[in-house]
N, C-alpha and C. Protein backbone atom coordinates (compact mmCIF):
# COMPACT_ATOMS: atom_id res chain seq x y z
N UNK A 1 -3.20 -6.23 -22.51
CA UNK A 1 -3.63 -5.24 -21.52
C UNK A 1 -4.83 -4.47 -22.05
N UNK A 2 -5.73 -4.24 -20.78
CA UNK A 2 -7.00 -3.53 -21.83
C UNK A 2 -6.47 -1.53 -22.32
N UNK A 3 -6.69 -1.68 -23.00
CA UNK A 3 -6.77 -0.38 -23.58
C UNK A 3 -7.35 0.64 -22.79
N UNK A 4 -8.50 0.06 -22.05
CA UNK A 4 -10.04 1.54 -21.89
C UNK A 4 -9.10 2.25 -20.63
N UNK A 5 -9.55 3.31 -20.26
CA UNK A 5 -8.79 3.93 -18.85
C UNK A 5 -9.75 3.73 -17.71
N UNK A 6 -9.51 3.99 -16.54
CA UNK A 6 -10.23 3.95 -15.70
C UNK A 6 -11.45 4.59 -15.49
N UNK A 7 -11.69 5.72 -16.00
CA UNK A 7 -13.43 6.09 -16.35
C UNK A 7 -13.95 4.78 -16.92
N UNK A 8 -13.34 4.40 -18.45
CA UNK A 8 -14.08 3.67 -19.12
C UNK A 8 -14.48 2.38 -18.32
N UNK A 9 -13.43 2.07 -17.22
CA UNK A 9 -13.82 0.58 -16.90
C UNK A 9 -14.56 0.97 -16.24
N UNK A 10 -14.79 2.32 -15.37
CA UNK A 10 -15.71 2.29 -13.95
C UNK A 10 -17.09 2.30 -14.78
N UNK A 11 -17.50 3.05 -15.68
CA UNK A 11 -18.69 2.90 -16.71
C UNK A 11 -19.00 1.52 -16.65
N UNK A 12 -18.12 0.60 -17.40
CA UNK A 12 -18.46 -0.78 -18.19
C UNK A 12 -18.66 -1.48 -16.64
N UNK A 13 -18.03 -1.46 -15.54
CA UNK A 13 -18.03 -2.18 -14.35
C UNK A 13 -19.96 -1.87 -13.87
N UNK A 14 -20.22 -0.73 -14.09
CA UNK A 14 -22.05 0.12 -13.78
C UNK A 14 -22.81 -1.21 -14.52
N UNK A 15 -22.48 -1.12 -15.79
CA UNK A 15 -23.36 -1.89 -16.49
C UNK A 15 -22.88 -3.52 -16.69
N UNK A 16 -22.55 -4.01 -15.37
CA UNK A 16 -22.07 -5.71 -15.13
C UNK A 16 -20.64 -6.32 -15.97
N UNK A 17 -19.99 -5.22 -16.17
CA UNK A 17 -18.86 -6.26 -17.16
C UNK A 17 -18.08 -6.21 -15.72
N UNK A 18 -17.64 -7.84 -15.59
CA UNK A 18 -17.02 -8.28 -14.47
C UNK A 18 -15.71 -7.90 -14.91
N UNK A 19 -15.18 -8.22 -16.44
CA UNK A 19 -13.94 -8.24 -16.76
C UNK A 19 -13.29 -6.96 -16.31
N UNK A 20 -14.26 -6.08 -16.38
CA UNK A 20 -13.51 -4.34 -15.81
C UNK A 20 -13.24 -4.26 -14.36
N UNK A 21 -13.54 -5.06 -13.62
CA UNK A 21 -13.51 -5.01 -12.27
C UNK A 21 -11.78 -6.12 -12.21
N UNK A 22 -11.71 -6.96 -12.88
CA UNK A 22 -10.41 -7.69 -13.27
C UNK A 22 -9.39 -6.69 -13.14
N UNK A 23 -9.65 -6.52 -14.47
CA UNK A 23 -8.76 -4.85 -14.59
C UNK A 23 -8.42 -3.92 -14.00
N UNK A 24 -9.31 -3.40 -13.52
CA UNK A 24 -9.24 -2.28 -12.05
C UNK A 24 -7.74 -3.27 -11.28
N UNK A 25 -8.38 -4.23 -10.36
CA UNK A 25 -7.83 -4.63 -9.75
C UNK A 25 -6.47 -4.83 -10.19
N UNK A 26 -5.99 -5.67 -11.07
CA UNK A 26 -4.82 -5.60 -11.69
C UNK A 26 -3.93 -4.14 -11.53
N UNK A 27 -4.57 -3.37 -11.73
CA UNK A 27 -3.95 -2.00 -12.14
C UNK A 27 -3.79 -1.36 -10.62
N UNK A 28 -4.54 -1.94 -10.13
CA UNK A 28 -4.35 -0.88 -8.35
C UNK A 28 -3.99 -2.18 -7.22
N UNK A 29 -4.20 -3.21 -7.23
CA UNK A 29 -4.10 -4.25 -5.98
C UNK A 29 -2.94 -4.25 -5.44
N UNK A 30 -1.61 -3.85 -6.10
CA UNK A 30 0.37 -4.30 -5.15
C UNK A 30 -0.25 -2.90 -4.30
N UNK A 31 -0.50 -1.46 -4.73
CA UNK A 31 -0.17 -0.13 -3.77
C UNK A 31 -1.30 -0.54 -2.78
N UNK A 32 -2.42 -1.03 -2.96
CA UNK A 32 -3.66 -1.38 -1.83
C UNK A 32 -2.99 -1.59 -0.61
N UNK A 33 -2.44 -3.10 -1.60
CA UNK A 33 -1.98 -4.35 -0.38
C UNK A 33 -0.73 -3.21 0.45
N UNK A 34 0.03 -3.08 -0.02
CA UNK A 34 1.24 -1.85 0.67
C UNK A 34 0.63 -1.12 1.57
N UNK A 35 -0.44 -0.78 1.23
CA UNK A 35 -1.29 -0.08 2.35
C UNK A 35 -1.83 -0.23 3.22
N UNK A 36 -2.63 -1.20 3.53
CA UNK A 36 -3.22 -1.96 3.97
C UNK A 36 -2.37 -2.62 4.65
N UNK A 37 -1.31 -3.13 4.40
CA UNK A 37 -0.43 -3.53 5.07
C UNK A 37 0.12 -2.99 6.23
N UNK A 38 0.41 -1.66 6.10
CA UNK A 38 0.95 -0.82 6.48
C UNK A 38 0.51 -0.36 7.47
N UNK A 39 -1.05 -0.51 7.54
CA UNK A 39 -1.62 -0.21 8.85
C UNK A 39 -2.03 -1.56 9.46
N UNK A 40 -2.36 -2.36 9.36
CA UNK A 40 -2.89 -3.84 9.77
C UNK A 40 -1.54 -4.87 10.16
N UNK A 41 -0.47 -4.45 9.32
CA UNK A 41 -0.03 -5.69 9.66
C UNK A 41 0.13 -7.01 9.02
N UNK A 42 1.45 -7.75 8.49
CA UNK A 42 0.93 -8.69 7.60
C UNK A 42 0.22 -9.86 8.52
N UNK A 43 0.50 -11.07 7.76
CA UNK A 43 -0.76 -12.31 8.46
C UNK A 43 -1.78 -12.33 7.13
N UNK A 44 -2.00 -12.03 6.56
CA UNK A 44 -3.09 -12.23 5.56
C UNK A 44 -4.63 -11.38 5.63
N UNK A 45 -4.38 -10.19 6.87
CA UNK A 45 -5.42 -9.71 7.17
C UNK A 45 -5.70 -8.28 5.92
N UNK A 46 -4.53 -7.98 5.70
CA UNK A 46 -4.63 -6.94 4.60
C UNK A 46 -4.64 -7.29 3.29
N UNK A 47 -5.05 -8.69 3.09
CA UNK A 47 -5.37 -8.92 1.92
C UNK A 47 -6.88 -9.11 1.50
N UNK A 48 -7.41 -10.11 3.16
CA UNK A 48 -8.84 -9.69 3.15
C UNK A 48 -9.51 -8.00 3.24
N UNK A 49 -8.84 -7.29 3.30
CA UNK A 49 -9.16 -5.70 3.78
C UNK A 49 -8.81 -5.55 2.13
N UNK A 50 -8.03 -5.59 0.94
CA UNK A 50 -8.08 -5.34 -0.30
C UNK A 50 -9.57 -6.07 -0.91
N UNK A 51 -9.83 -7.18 -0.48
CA UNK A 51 -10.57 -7.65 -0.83
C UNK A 51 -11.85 -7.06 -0.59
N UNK A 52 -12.22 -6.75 0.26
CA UNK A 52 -13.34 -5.84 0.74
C UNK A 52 -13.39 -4.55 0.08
N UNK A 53 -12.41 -4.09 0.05
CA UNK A 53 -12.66 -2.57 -0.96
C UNK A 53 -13.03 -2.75 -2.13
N UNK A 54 -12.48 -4.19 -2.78
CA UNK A 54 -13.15 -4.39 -4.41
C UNK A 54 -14.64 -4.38 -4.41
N UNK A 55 -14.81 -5.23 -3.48
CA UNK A 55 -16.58 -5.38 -3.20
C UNK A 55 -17.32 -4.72 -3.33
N UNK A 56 -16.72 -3.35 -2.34
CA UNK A 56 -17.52 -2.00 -2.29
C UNK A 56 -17.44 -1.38 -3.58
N UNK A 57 -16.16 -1.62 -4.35
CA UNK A 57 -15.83 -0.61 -5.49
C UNK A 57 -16.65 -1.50 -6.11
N UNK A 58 -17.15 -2.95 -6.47
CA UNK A 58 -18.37 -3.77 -7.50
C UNK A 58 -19.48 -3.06 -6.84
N UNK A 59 -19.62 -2.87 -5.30
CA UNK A 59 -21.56 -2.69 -5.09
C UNK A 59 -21.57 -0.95 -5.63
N UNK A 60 -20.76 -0.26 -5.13
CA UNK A 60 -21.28 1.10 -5.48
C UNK A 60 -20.02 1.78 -6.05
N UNK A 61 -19.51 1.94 -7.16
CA UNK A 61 -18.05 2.61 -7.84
C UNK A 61 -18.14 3.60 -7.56
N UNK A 62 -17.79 4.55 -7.52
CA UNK A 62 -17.63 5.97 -7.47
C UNK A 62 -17.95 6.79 -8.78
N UNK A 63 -18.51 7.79 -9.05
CA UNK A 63 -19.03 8.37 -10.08
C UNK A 63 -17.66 9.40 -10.84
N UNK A 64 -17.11 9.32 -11.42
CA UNK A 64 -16.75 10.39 -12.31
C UNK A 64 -17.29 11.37 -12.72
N UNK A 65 -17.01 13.17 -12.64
CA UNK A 65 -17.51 13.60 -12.52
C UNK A 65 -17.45 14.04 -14.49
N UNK A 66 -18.76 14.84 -14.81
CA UNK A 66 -18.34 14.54 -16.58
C UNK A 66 -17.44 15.43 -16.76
N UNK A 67 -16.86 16.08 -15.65
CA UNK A 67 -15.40 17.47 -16.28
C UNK A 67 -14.12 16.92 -16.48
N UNK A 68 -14.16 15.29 -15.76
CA UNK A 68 -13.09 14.56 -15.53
C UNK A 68 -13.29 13.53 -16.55
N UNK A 69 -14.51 13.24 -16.89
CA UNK A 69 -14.27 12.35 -17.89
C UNK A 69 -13.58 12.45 -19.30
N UNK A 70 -12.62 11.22 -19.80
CA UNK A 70 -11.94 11.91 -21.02
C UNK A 70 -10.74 12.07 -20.43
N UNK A 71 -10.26 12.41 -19.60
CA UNK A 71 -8.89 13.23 -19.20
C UNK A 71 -8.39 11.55 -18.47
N UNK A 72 -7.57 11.05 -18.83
CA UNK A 72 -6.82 9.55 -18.45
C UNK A 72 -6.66 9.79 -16.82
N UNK A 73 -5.74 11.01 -16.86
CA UNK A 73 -4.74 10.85 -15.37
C UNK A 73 -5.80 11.53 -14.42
N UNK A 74 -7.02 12.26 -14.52
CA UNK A 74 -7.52 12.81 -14.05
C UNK A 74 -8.92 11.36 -13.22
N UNK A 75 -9.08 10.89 -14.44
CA UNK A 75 -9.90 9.73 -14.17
C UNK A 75 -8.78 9.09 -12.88
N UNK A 76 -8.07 8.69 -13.11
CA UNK A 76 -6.72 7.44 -12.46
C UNK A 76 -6.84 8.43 -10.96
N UNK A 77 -6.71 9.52 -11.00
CA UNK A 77 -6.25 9.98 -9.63
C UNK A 77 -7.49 9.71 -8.28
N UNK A 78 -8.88 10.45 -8.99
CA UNK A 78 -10.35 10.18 -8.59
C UNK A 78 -10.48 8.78 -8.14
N UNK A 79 -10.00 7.66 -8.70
CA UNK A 79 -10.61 6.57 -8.57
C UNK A 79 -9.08 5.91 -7.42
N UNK A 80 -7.79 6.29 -7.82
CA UNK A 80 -7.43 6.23 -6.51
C UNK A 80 -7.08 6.43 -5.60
N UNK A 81 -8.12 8.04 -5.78
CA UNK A 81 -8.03 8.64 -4.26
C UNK A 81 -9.14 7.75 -3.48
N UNK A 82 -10.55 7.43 -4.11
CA UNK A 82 -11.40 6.64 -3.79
C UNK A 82 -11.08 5.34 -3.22
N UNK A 83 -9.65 4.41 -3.83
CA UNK A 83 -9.62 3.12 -3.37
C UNK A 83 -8.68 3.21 -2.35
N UNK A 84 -7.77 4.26 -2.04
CA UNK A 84 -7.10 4.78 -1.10
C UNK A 84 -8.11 4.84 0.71
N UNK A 85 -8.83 5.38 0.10
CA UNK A 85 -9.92 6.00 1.01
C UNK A 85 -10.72 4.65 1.97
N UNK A 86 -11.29 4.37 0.63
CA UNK A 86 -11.94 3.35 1.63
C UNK A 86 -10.95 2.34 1.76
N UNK A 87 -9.62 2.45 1.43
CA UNK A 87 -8.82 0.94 2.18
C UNK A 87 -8.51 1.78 3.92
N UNK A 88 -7.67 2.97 3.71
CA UNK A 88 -7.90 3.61 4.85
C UNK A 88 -9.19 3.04 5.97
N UNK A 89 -9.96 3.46 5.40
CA UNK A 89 -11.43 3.16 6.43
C UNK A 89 -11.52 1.97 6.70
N UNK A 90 -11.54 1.14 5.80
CA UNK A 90 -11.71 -0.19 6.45
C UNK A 90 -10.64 -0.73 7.30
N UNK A 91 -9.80 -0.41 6.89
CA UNK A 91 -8.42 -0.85 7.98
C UNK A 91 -8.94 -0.03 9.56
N UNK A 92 -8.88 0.89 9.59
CA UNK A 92 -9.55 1.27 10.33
C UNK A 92 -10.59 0.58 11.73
N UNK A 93 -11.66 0.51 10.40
CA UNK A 93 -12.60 -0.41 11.31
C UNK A 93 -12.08 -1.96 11.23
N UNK A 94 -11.22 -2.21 11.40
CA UNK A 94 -10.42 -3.54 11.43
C UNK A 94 -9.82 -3.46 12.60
N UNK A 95 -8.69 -2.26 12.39
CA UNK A 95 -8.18 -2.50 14.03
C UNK A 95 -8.98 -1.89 15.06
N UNK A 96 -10.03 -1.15 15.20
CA UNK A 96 -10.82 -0.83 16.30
C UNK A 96 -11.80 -2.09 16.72
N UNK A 97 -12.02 -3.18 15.61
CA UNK A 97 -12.40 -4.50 16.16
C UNK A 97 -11.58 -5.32 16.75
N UNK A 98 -10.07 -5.36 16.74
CA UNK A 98 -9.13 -5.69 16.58
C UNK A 98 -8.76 -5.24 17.97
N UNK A 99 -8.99 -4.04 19.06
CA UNK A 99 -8.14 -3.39 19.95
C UNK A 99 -9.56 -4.63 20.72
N UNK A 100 -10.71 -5.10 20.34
CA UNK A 100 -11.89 -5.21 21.40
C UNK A 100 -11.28 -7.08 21.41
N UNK A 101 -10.91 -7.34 20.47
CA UNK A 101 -10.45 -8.75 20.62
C UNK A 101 -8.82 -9.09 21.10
N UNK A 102 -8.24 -8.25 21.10
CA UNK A 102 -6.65 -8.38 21.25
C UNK A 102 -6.30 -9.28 21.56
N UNK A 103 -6.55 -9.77 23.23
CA UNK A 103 -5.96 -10.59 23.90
C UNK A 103 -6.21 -12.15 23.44
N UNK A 104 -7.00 -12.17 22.47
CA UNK A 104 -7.11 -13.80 21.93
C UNK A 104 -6.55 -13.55 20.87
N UNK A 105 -5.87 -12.57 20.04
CA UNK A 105 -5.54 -12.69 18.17
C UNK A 105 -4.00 -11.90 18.61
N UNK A 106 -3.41 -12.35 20.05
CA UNK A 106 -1.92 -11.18 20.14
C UNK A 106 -1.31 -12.07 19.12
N UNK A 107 -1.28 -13.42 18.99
CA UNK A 107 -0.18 -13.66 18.06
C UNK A 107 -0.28 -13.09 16.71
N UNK A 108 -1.43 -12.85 16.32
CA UNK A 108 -1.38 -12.07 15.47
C UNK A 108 -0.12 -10.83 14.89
N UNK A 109 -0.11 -10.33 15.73
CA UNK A 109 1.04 -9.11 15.64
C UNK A 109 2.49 -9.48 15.76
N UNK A 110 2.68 -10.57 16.20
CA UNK A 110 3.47 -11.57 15.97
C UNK A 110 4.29 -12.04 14.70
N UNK A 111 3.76 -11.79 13.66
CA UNK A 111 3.70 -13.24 12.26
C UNK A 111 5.48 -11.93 11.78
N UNK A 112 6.20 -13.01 11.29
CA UNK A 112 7.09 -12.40 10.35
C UNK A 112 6.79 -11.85 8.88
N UNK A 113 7.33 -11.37 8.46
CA UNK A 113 6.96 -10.44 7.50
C UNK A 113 7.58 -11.18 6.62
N UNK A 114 8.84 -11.56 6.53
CA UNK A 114 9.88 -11.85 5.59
C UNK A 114 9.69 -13.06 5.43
N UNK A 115 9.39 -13.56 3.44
CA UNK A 115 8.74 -14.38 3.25
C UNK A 115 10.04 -15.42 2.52
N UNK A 116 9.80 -16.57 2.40
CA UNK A 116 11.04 -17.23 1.68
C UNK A 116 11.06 -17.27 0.00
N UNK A 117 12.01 -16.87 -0.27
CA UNK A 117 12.10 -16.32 -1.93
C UNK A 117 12.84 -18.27 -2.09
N UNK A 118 11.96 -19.04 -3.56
CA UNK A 118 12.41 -19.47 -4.46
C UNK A 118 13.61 -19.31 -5.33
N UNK A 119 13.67 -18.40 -5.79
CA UNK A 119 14.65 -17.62 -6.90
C UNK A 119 16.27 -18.38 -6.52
N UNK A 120 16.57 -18.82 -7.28
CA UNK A 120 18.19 -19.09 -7.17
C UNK A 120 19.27 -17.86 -7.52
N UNK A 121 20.28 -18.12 -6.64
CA UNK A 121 21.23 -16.60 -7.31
C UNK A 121 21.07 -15.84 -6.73
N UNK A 122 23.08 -15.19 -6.60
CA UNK A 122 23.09 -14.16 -6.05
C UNK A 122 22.70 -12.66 -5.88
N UNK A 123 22.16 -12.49 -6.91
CA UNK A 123 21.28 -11.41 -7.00
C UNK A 123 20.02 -11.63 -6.34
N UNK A 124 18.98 -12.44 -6.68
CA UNK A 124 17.93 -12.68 -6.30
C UNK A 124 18.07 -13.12 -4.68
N UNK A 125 18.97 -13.68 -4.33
CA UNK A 125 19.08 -13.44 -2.53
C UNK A 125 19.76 -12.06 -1.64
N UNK A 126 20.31 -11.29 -2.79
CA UNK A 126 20.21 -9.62 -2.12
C UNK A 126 19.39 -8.97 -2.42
N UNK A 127 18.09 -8.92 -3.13
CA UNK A 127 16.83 -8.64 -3.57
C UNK A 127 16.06 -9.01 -2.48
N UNK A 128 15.83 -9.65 -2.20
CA UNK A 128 14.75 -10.98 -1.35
C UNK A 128 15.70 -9.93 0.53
N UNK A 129 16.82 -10.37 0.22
CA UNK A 129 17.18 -9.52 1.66
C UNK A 129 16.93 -7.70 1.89
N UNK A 130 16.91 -7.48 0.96
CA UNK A 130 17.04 -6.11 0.74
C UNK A 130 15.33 -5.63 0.80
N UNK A 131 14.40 -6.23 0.47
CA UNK A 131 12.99 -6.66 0.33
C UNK A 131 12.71 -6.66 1.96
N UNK A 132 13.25 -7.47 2.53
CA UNK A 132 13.13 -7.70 3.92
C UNK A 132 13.09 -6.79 4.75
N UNK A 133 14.51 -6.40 4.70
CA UNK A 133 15.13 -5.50 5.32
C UNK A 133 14.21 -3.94 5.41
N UNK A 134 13.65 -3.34 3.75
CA UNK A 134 13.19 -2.55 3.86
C UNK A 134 11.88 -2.72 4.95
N UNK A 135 11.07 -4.05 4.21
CA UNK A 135 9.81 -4.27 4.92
C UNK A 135 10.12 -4.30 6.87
N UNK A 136 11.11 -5.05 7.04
CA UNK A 136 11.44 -4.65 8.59
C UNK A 136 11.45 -3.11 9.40
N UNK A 137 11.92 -2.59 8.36
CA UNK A 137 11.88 -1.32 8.51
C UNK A 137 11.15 -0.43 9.16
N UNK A 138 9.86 -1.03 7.73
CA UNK A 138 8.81 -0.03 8.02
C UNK A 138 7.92 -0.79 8.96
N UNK A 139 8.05 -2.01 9.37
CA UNK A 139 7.12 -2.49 10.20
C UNK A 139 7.34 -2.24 11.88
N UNK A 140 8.56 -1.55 11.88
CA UNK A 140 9.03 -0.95 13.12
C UNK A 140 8.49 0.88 13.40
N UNK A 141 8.07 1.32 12.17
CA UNK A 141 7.83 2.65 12.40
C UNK A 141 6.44 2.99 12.75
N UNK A 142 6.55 4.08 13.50
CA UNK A 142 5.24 4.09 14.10
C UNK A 142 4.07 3.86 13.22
N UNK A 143 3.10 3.82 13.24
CA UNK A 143 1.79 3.58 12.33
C UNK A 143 1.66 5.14 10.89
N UNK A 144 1.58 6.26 11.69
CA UNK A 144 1.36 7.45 11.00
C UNK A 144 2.48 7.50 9.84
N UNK A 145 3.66 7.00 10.06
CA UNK A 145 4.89 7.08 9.58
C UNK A 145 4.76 6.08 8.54
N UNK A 146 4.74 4.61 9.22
CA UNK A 146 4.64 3.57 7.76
C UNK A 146 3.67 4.02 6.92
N UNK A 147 2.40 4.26 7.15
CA UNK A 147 1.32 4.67 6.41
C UNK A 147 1.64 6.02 5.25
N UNK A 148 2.21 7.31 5.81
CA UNK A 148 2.57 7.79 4.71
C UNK A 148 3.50 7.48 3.87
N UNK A 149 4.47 6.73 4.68
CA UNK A 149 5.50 6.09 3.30
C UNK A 149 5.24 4.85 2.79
N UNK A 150 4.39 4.18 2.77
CA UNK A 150 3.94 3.75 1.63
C UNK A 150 3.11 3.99 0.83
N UNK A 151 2.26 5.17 1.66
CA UNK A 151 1.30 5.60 -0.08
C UNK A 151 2.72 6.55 -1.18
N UNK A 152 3.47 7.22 -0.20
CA UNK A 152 4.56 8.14 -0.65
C UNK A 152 5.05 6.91 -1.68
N UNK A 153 6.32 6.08 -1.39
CA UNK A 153 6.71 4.92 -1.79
C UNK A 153 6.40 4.11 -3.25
N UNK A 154 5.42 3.42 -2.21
CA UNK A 154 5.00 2.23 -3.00
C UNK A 154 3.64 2.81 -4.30
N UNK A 155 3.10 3.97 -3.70
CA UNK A 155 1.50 4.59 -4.35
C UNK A 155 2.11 5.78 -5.23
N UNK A 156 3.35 6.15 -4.99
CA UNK A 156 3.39 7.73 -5.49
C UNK A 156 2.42 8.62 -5.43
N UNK A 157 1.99 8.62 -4.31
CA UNK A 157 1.09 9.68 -3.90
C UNK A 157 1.50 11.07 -3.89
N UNK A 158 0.94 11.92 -4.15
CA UNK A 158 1.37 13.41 -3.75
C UNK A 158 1.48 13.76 -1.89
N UNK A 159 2.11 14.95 -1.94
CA UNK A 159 1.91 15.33 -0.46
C UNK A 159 0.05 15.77 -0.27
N UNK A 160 -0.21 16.08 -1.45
CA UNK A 160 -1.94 16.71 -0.99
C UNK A 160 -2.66 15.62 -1.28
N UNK A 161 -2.60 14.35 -1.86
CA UNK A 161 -2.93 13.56 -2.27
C UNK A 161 -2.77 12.57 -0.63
N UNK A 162 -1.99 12.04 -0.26
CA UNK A 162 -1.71 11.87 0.80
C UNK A 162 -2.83 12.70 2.26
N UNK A 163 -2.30 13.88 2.08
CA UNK A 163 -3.03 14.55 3.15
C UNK A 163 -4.65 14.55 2.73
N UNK A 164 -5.31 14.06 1.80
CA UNK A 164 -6.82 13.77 1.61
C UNK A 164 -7.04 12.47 1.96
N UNK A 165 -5.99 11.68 1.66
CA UNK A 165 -6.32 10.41 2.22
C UNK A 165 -6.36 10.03 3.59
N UNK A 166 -5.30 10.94 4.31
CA UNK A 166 -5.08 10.53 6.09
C UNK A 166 -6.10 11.60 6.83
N UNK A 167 -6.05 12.62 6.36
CA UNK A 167 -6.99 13.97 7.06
C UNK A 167 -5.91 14.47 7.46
N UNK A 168 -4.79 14.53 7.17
CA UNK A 168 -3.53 15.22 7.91
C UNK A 168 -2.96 16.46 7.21
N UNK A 169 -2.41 17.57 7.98
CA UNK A 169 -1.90 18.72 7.04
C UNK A 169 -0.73 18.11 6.04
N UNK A 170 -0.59 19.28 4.92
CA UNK A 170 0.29 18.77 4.34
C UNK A 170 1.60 18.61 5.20
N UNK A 171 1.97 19.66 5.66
CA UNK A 171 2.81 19.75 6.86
C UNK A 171 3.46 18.76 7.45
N UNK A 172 2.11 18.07 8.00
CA UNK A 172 2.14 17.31 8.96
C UNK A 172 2.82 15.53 8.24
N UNK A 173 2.45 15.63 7.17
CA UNK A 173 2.44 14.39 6.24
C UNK A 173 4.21 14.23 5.50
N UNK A 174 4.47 15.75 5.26
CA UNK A 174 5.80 16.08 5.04
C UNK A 174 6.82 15.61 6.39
N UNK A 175 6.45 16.30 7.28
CA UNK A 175 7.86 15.76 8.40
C UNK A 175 7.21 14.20 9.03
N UNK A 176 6.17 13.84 8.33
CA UNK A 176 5.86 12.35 9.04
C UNK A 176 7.15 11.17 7.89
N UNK A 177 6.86 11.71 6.46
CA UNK A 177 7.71 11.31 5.55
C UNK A 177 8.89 11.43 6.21
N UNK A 178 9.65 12.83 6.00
CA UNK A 178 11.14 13.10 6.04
C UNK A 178 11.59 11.76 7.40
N UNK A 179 10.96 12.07 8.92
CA UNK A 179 11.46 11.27 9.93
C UNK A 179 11.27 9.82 9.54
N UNK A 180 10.32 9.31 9.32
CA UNK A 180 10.19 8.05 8.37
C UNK A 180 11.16 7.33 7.55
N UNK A 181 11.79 8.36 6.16
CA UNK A 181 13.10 7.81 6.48
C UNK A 181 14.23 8.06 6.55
N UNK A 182 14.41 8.66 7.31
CA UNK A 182 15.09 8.90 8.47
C UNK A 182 15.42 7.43 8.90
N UNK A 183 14.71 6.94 9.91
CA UNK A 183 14.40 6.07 10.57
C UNK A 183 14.97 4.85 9.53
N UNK A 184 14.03 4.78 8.28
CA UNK A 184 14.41 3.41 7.21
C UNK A 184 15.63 3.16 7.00
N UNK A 185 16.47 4.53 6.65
CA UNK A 185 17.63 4.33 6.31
C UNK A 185 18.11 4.14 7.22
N UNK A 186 18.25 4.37 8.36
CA UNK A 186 19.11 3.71 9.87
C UNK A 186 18.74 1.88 9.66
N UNK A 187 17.45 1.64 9.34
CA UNK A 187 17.45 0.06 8.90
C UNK A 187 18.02 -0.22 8.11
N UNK A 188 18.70 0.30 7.07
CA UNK A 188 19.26 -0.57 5.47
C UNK A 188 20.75 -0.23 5.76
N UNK A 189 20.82 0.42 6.64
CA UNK A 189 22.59 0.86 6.99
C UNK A 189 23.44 -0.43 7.05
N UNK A 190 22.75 -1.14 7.60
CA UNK A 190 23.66 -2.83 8.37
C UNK A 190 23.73 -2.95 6.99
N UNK A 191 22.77 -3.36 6.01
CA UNK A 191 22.62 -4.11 4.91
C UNK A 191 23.43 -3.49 3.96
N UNK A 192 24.04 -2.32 3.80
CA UNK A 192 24.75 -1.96 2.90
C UNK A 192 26.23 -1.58 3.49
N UNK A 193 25.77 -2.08 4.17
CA UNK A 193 28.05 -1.88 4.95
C UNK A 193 28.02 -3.44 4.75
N UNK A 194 27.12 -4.34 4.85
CA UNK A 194 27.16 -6.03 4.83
C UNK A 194 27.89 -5.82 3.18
N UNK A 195 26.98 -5.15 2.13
CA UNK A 195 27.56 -5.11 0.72
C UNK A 195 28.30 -5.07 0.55
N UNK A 196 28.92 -3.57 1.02
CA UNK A 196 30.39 -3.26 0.66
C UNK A 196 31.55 -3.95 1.56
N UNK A 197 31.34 -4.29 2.39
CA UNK A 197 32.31 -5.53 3.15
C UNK A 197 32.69 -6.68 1.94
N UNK A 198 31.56 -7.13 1.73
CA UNK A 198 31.73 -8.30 0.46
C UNK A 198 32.42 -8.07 -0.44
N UNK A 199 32.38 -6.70 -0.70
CA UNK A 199 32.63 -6.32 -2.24
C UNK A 199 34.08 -5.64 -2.02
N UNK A 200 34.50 -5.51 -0.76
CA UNK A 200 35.93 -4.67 -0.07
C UNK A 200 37.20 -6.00 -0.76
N UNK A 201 38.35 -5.33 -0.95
CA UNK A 201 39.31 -6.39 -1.32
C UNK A 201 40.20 -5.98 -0.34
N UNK A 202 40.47 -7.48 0.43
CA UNK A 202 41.39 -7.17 1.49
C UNK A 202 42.81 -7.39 1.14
């Protein structure tokens, strides 16, 4: 694993080291994709939308400011409030291209989410269901809702951290969470009375 922190790679990435742009990615691409997801939709479209933010983060990185440089978590937060941001935006301008084409790409919105797990064993097929189940979840909740719980979730975002990324009060980002899951856990309910049924001795 590289050592340098995220200042250091955004530096070395300025002056052409591709390998830092590797890195980056490694270190931020699962919470992107969660995100991105989250508003788009799977199908493979939010992976091209991760892909596009790297681009932007290779043509123009974001500057560190020198009060932040040096400070690890301070660097880490800057850079992904930045990749937060523009995944936001581009998703964005994805589905507003997206509302002008609809009626030829509906199957699109269509595609299942729940992917087929390899893995042998009973564990690894209540993983893989439980995986599902959550992702069903959130793919039923309104847009504002999945979106903060997975930067919440999957990003560990802050509530103010969050509310810079959506433009939303903190407020507003708080009871979008709480009802959110709310809502999830009414999805995983089946799946864990399914457990304890199994696990019940009659």
């Amino acid at each position: 694993m590289d050592p340098r922190t995220d200042g250091e790679l955004l530096t070395a990435l300025q002056r052409g080291d591709r390998h830092a742009l590797t890195e980056l990615v490694e270190r931020h691409q699962r919470v992107l994709l969660g995100h991105a997801r989250a508003l788009v939709g799977d199908g493979g479209r939010h992976e091209d939308i991760v892909q596009e933010v790297y681009l932007k983060l290779l043509e123009r990185p974001p500057q560190i400011p020198p009060e932040r440089l040096g400070d690890p978590e301070a660097e880490r937060a800057l850079l992904r409030a930045w990749l937060h941001t523009v995944t936001r935006n581009c998703c964005m301008d994805s589905l507003r291209s997206d509302s002008r084409r609809r009626a030829r790409e509906s199957s699109a919105a269509t595609q299942d989410i729940a992917r087929p797990s390899h893995v042998g064993g009973a564990v690894a097929v209540e993983q893989r269901d439980t995986r599902a189940a959550v992702e069903r979840g959130l793919a039923k909740l309104p847009q504002d809702q999945r979106e903060v719980l997975v930067l919440r979730l999957l990003g560990e975002r802050s509530y103010k951290d969050i509310a810079e990324i959506t433009g939303k009060k903190i407020g507003t980002v708080g009871w979008l969470i709480s009802e959110g899951l709310k809502a999830l856990a009414g999805e995983l309910a089946p799946l864990a009375d399914g457990v304890n049924g199994r696990g019940a001795k009659v």
